[in-house]
PDB file of N, CA and C in Angstrom:
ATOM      1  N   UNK A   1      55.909-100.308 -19.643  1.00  0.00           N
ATOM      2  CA  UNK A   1      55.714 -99.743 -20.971  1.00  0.00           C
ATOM      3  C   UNK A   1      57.052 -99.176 -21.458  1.00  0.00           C
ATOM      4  N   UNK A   2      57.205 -99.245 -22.513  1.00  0.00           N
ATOM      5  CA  UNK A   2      58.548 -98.771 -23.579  1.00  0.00           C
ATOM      6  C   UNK A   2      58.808 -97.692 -23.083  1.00  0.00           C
ATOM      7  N   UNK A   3      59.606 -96.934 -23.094  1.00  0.00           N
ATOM      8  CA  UNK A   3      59.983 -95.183 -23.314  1.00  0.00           C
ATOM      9  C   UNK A   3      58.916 -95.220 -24.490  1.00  0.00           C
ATOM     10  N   UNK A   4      59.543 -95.581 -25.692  1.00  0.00           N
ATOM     11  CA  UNK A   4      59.418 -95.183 -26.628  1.00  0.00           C
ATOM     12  C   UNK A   4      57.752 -95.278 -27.201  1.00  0.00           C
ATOM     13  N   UNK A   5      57.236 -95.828 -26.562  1.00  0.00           N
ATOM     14  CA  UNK A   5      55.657 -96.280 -26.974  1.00  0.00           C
ATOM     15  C   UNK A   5      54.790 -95.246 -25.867  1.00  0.00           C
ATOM     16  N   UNK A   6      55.507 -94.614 -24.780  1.00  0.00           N
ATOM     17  CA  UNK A   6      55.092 -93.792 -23.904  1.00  0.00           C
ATOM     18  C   UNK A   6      55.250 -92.428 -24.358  1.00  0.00           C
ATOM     19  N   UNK A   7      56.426 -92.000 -25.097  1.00  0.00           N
ATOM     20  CA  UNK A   7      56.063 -90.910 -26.011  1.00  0.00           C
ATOM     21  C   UNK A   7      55.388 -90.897 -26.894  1.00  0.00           C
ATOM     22  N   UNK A   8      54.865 -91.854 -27.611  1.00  0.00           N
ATOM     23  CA  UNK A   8      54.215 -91.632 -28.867  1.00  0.00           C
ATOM     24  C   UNK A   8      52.770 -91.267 -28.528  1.00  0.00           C
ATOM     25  N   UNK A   9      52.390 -92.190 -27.165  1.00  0.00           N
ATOM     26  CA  UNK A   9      51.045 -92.255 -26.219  1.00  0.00           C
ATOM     27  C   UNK A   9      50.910 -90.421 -26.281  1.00  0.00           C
ATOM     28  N   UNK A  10      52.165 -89.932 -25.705  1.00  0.00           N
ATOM     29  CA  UNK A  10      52.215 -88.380 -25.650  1.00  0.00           C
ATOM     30  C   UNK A  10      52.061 -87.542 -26.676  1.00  0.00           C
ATOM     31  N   UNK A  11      52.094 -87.950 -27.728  1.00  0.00           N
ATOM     32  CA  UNK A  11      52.270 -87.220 -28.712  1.00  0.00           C
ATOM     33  C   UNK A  11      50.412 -87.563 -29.633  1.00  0.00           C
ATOM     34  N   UNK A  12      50.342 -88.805 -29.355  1.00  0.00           N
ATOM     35  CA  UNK A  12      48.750 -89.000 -29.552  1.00  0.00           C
ATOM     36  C   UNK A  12      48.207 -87.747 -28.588  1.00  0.00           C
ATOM     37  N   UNK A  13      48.075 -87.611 -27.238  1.00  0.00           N
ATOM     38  CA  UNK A  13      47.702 -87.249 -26.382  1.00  0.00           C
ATOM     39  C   UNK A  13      47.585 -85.409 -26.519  1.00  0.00           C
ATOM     40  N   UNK A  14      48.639 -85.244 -27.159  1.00  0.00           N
ATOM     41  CA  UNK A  14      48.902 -83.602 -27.589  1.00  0.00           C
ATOM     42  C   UNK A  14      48.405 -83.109 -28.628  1.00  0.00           C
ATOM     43  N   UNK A  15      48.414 -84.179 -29.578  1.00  0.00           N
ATOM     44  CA  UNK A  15      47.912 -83.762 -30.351  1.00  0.00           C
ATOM     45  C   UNK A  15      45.759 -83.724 -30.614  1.00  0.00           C
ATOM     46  N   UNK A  16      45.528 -84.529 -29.570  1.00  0.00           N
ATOM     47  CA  UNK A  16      44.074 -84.929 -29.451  1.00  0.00           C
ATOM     48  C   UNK A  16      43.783 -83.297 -28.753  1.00  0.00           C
ATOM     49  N   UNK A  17      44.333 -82.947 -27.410  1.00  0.00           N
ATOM     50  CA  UNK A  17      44.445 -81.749 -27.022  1.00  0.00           C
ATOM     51  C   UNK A  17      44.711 -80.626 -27.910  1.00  0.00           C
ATOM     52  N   UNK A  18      45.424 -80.634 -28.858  1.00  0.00           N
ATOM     53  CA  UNK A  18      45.553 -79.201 -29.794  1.00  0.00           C
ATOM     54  C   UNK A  18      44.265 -79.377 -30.489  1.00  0.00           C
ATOM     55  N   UNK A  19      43.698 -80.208 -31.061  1.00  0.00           N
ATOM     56  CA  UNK A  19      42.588 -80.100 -31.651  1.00  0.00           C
ATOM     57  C   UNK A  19      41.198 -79.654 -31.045  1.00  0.00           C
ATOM     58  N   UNK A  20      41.370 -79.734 -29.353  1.00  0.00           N
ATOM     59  CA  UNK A  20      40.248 -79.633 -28.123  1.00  0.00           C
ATOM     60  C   UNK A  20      40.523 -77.812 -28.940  1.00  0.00           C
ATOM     61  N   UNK A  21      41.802 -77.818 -28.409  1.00  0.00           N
ATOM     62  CA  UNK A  21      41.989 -76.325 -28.115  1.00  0.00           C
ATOM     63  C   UNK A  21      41.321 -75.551 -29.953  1.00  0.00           C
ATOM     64  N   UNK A  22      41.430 -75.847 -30.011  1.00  0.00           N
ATOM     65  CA  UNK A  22      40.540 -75.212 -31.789  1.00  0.00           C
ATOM     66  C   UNK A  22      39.409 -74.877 -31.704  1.00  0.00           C
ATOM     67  N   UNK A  23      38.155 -75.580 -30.263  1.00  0.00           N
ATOM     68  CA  UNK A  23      36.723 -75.546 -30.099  1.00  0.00           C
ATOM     69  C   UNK A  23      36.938 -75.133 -28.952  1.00  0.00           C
ATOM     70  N   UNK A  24      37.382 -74.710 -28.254  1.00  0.00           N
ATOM     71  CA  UNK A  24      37.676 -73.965 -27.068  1.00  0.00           C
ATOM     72  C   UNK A  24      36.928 -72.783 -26.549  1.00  0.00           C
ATOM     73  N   UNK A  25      35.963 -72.836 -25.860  1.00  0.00           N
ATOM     74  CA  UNK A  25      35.093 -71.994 -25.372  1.00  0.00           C
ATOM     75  C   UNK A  25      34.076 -71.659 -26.107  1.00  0.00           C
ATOM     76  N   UNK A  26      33.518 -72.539 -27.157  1.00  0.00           N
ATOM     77  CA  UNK A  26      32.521 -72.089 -28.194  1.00  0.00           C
ATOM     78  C   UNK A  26      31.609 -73.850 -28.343  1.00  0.00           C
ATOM     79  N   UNK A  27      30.944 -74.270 -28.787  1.00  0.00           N
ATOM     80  CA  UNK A  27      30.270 -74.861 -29.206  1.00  0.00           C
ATOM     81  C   UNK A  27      30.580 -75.853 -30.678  1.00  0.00           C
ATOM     82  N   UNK A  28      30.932 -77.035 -30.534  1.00  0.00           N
ATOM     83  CA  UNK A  28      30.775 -77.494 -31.690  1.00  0.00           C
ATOM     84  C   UNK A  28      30.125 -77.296 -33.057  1.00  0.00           C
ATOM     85  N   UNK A  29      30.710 -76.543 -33.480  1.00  0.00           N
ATOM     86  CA  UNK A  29      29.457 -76.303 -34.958  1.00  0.00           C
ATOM     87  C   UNK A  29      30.224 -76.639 -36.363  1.00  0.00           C
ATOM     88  N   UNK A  30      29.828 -77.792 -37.089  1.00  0.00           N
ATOM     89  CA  UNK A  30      30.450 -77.988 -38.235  1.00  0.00           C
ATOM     90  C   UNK A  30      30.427 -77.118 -39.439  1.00  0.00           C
ATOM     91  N   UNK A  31      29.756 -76.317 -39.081  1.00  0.00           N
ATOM     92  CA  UNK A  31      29.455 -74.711 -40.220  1.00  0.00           C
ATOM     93  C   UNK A  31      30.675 -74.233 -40.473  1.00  0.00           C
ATOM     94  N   UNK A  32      31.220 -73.659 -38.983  1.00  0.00           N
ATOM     95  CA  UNK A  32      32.259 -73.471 -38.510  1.00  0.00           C
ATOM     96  C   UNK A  32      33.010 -73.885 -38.856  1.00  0.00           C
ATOM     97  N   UNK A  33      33.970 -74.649 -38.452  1.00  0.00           N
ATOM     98  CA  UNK A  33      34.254 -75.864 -38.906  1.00  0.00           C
ATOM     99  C   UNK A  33      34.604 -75.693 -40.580  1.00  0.00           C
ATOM    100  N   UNK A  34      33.465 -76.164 -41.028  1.00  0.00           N
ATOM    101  CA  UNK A  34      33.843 -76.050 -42.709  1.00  0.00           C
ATOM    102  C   UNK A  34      34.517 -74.830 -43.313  1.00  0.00           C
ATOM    103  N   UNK A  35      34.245 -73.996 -42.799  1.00  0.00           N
ATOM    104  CA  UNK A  35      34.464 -72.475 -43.257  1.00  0.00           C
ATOM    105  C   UNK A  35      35.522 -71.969 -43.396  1.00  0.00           C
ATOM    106  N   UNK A  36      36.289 -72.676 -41.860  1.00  0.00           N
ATOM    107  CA  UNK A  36      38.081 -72.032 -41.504  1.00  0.00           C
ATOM    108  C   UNK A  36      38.603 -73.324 -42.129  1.00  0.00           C
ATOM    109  N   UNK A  37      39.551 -73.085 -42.950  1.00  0.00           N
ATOM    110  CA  UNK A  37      40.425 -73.456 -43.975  1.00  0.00           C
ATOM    111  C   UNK A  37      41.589 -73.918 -42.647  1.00  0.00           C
ATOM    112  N   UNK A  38      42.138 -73.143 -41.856  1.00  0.00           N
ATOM    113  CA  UNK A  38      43.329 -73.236 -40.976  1.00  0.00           C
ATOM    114  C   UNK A  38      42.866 -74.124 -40.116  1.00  0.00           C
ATOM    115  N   UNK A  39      41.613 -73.718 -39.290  1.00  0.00           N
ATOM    116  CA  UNK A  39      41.388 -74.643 -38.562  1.00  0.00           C
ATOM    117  C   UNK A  39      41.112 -76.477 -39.340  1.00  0.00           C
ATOM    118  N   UNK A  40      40.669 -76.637 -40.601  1.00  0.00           N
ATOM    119  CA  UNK A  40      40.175 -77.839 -41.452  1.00  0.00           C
ATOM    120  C   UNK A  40      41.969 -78.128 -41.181  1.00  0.00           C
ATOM    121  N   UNK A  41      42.630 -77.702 -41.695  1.00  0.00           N
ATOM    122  CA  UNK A  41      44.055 -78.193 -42.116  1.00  0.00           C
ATOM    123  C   UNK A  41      44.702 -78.693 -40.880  1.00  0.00           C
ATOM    124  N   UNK A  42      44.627 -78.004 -39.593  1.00  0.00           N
ATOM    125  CA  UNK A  42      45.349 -78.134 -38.930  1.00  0.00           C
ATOM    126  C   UNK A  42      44.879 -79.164 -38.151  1.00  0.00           C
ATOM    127  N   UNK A  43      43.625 -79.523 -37.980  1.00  0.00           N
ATOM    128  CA  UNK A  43      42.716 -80.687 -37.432  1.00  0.00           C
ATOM    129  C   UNK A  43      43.499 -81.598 -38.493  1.00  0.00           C
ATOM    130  N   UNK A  44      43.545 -82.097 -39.402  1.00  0.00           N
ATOM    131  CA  UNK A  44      44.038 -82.835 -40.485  1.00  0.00           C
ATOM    132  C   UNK A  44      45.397 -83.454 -40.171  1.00  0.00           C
ATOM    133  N   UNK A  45      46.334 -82.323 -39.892  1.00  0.00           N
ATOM    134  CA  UNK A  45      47.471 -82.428 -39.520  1.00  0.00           C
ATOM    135  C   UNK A  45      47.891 -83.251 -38.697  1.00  0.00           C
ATOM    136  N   UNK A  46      46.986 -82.903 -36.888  1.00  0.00           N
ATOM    137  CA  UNK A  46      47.116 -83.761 -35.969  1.00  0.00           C
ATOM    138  C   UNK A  46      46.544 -85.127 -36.216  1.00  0.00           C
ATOM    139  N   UNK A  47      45.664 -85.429 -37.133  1.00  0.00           N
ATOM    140  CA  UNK A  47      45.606 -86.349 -37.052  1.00  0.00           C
ATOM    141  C   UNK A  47      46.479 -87.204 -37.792  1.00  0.00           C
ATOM    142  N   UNK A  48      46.857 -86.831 -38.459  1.00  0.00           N
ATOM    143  CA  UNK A  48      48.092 -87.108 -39.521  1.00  0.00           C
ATOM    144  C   UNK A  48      49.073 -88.034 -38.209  1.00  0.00           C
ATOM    145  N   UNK A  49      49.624 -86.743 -37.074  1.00  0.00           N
ATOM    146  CA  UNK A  49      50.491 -86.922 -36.357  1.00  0.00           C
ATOM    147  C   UNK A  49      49.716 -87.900 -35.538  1.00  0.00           C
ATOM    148  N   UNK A  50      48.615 -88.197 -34.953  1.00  0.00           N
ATOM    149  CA  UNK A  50      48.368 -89.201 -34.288  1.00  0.00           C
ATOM    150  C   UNK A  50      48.506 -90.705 -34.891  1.00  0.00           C
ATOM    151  N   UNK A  51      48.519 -90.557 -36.040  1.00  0.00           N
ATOM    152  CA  UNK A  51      48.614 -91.878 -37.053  1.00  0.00           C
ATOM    153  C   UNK A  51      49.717 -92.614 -36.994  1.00  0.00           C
ATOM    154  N   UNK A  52      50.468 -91.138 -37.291  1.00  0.00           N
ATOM    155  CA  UNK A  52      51.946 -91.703 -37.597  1.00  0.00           C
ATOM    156  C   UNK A  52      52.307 -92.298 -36.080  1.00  0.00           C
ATOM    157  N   UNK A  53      52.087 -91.716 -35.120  1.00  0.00           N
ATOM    158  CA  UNK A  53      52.375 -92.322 -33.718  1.00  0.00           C
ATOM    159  C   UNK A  53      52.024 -93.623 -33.560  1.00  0.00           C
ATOM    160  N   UNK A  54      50.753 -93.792 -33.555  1.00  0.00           N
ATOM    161  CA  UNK A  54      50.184 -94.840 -33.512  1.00  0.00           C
ATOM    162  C   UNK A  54      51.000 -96.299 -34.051  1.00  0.00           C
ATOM    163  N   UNK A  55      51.245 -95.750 -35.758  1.00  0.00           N
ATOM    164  CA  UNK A  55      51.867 -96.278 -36.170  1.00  0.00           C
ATOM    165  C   UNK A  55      53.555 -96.887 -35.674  1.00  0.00           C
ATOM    166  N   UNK A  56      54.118 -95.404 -35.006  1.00  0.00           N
ATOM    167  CA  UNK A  56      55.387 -96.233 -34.457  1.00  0.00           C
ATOM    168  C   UNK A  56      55.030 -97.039 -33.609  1.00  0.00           C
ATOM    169  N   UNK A  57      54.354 -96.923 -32.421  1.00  0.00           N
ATOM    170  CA  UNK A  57      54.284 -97.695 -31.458  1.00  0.00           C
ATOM    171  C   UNK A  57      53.624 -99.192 -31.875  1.00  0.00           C
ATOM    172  N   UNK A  58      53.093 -99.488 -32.560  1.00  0.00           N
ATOM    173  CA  UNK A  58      53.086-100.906 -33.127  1.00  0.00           C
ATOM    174  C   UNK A  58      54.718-101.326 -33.875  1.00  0.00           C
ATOM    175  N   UNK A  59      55.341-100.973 -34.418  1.00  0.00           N
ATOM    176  CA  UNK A  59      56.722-101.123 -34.776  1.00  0.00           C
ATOM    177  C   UNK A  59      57.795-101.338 -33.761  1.00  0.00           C
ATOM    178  N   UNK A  60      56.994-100.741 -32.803  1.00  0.00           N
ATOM    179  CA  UNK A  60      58.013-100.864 -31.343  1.00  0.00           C
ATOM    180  C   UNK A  60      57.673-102.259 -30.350  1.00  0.00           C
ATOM    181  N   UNK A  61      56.251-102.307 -30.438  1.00  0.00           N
ATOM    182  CA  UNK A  61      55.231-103.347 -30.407  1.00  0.00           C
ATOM    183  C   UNK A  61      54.065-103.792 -30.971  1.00  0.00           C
ATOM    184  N   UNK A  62      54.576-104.994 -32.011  1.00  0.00           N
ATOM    185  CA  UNK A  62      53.159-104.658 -32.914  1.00  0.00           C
ATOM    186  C   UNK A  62      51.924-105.627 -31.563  1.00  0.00           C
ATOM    187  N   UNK A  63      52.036-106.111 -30.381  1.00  0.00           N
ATOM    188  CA  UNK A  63      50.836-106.675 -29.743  1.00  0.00           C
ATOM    189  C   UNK A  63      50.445-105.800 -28.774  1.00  0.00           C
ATOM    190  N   UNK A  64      51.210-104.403 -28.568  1.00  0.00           N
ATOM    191  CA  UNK A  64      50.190-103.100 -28.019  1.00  0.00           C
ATOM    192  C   UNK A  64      48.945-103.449 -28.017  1.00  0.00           C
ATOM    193  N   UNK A  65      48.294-102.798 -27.138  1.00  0.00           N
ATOM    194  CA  UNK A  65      46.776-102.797 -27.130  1.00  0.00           C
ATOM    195  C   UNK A  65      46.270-101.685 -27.256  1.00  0.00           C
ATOM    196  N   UNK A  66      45.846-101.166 -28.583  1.00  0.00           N
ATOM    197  CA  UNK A  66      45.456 -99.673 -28.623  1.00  0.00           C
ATOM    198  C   UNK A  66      43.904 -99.693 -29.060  1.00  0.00           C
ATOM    199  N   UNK A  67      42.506 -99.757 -28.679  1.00  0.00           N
ATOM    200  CA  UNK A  67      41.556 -99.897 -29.441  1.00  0.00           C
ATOM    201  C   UNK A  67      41.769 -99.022 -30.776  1.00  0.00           C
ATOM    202  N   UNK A  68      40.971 -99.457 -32.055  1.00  0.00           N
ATOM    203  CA  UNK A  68      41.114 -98.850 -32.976  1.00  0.00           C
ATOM    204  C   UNK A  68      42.382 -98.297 -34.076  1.00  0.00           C
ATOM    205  N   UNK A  69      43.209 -99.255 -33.545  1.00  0.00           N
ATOM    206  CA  UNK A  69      44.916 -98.660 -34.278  1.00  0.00           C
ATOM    207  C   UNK A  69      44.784 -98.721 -35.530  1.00  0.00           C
ATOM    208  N   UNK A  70      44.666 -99.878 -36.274  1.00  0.00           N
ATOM    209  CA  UNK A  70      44.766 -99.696 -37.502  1.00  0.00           C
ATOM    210  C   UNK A  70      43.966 -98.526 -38.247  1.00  0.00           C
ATOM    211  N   UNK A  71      43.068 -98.700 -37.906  1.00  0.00           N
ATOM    212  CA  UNK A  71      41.765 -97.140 -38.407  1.00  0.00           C
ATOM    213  C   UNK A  71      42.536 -95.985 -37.965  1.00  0.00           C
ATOM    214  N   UNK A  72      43.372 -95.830 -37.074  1.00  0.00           N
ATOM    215  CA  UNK A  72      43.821 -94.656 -37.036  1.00  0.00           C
ATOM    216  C   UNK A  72      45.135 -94.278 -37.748  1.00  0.00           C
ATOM    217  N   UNK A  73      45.738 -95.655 -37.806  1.00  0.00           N
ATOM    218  CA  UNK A  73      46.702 -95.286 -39.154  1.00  0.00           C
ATOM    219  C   UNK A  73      46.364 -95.648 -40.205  1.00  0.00           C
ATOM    220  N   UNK A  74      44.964 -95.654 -40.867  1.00  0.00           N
ATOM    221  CA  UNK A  74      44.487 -96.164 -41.907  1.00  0.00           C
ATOM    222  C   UNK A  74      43.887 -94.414 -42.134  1.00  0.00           C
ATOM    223  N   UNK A  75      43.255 -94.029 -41.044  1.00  0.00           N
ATOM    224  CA  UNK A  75      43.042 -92.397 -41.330  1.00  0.00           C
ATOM    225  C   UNK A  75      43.838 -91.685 -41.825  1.00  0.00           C
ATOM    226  N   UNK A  76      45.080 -91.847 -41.017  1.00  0.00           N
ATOM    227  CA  UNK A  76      46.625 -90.867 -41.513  1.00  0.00           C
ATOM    228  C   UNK A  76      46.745 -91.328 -43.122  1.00  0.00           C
ATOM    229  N   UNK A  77      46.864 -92.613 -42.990  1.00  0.00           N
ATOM    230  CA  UNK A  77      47.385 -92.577 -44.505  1.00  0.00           C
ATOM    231  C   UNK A  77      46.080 -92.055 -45.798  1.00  0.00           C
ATOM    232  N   UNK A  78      45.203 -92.310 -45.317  1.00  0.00           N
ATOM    233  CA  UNK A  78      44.133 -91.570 -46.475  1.00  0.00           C
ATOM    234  C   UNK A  78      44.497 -89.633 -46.415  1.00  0.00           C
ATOM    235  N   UNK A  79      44.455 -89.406 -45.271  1.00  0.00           N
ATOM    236  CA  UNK A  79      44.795 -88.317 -45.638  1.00  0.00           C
ATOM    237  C   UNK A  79      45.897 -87.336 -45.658  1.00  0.00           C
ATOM    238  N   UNK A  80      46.753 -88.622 -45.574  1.00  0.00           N
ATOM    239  CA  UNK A  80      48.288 -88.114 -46.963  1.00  0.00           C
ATOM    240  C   UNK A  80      48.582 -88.287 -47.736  1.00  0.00           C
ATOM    241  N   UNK A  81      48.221 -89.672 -48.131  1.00  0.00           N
ATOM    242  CA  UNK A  81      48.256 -90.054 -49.494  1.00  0.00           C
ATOM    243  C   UNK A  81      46.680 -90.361 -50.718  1.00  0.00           C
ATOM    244  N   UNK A  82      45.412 -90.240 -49.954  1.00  0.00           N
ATOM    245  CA  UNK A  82      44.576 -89.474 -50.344  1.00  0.00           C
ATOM    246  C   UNK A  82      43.596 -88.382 -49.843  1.00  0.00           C
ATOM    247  N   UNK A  83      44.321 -87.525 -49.955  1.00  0.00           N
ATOM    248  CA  UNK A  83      43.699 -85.948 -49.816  1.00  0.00           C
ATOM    249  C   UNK A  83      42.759 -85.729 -50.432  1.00  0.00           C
ATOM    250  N   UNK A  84      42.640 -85.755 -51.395  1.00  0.00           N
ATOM    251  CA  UNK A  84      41.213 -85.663 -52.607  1.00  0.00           C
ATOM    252  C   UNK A  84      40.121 -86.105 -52.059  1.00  0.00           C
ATOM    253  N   UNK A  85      40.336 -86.904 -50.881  1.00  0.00           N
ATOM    254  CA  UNK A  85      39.274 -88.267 -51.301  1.00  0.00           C
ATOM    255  C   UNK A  85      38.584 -88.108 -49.551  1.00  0.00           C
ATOM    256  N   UNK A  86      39.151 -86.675 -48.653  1.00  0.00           N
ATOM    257  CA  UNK A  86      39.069 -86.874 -47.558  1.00  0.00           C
ATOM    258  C   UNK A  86      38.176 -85.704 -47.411  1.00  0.00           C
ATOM    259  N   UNK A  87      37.136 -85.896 -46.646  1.00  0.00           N
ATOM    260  CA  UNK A  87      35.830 -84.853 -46.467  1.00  0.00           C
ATOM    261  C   UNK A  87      35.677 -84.615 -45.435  1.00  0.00           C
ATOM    262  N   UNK A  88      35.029 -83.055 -44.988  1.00  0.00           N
ATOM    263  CA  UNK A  88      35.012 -82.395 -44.165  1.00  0.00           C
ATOM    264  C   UNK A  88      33.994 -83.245 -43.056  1.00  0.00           C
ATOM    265  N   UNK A  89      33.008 -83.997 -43.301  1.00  0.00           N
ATOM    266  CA  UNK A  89      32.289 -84.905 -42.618  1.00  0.00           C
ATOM    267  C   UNK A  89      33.197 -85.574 -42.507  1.00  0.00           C
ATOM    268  N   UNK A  90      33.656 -86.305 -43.061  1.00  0.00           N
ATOM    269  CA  UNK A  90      34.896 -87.583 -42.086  1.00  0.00           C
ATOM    270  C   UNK A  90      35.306 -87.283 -41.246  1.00  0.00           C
ATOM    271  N   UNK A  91      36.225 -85.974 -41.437  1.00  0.00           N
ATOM    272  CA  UNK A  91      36.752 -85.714 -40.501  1.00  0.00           C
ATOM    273  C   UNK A  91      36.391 -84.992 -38.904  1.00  0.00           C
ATOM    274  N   UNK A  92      35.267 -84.159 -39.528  1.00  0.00           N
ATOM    275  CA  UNK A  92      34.147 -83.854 -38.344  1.00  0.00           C
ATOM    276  C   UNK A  92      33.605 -85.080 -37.392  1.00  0.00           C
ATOM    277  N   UNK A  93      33.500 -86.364 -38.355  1.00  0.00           N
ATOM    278  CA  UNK A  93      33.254 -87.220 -37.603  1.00  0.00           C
ATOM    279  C   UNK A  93      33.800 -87.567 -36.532  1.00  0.00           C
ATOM    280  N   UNK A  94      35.219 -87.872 -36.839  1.00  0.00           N
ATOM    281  CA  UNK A  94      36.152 -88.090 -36.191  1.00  0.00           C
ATOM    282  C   UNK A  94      36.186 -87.250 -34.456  1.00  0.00           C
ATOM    283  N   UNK A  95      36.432 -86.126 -34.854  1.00  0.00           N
ATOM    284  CA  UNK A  95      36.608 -85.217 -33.914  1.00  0.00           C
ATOM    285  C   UNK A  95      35.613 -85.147 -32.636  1.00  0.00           C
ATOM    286  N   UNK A  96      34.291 -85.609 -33.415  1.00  0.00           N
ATOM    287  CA  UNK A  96      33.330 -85.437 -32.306  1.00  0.00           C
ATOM    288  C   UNK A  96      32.420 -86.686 -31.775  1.00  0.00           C
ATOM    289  N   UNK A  97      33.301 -87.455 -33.003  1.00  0.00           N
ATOM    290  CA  UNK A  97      32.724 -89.200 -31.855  1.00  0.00           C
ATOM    291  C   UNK A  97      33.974 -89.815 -31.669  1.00  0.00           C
ATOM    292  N   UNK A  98      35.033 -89.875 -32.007  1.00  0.00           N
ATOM    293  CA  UNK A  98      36.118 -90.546 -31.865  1.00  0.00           C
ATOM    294  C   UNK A  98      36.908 -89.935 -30.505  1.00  0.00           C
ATOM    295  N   UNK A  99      36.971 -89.188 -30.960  1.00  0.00           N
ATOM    296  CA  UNK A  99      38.665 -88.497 -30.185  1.00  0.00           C
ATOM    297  C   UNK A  99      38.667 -88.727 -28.923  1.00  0.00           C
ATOM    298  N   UNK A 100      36.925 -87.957 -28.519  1.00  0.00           N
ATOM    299  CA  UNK A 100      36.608 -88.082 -26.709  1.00  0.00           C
ATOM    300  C   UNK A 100      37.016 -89.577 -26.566  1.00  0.00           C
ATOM    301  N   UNK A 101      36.778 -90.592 -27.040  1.00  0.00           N
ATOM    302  CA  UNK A 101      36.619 -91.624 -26.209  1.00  0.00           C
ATOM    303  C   UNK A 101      38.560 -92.306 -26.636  1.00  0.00           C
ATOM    304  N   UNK A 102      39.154 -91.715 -27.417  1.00  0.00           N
ATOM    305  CA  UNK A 102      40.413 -92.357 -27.529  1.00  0.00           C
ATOM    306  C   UNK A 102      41.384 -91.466 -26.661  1.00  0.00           C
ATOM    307  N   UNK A 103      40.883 -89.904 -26.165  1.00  0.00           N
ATOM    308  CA  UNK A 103      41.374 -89.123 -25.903  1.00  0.00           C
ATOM    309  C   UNK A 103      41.214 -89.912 -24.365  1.00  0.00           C
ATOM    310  N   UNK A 104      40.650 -90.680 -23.323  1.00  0.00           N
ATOM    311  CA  UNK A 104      40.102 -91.396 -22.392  1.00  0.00           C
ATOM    312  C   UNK A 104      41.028 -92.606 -22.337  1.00  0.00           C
ATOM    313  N   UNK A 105      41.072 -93.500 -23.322  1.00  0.00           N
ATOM    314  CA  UNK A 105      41.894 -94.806 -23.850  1.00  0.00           C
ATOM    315  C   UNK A 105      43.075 -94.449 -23.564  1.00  0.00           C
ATOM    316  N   UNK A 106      43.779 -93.456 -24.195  1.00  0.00           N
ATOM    317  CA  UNK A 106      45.347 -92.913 -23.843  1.00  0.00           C
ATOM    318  C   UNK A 106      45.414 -92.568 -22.505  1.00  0.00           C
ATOM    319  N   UNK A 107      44.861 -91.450 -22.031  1.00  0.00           N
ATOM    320  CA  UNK A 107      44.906 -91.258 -20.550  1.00  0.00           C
ATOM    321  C   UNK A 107      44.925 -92.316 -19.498  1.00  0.00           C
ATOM    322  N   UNK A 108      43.987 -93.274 -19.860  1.00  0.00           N
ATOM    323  CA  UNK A 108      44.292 -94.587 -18.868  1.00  0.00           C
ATOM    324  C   UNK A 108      45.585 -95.200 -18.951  1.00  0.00           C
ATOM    325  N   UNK A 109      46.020 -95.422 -20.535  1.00  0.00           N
ATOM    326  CA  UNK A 109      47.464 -96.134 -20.116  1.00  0.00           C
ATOM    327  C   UNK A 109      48.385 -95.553 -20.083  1.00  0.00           C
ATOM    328  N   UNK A 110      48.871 -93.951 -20.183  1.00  0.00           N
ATOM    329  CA  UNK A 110      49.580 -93.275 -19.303  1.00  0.00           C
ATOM    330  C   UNK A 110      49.372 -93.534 -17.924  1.00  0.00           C
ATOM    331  N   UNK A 111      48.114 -93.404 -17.717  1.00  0.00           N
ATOM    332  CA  UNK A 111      48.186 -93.684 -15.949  1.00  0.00           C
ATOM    333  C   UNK A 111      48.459 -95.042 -15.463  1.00  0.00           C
ATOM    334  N   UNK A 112      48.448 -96.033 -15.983  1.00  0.00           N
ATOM    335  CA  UNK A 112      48.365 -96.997 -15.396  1.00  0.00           C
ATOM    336  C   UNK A 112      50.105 -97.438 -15.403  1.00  0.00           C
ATOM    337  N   UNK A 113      50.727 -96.967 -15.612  1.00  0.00           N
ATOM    338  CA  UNK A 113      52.332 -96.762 -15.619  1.00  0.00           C
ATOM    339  C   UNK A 113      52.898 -96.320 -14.354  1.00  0.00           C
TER     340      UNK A 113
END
């Protein structure tokens, strides 16, 4: 694997983890969730940053094997270049059916290095 496609793996990977750390010792609750403004933004953010990763590492190799890549830089770019248009359910979605199982996907091909 690249250097360079092995950091980005890392930087997916950190950033899937900063978002763990936001629900951290409490219970999933999208109430929650909706309510904190910091926490909405900053969930947003990482995913932003997982996008953009995603995104380099196809540039570095676009025949990577990442399940789900394009959707995940298809996420980033909706919600940078449409913000308006991006809802607190989407993104809840995300967090609590997606991540676990991409947060799993990355970990394997770090390890398998």
């Amino acid at each position: 694997m690249q250097p360079e496609i092995r950091a980005c793996l890392h930087d997916v990977l950190q950033a899937i983890e900063e978002i763990e750390s936001f629900f951290a010792g409490q219970p999933l609750d999208f109430t929650r969730y909706q309510q904190d403004v910091r926490t909405r933004r900053a969930t947003e953010r990482n995913l932003e940053i997982m996008g953009e990763a995603v995104g380099r590492m196809l540039k570095f190799d676009p025949a990577f094997q990442l399940p789900n890549a394009r959707q995940i830089i298809a996420t980033r770019n909706r919600i940078i270049h449409g913000y308006d248009s991006v809802s607190d359910e989407m993104v809840w979605s995300i967090v609590v059916r997606h991540l676990p199982q991409l947060k799993q996907e990355v970990a394997a091909l770090l390890a398998a290095e």
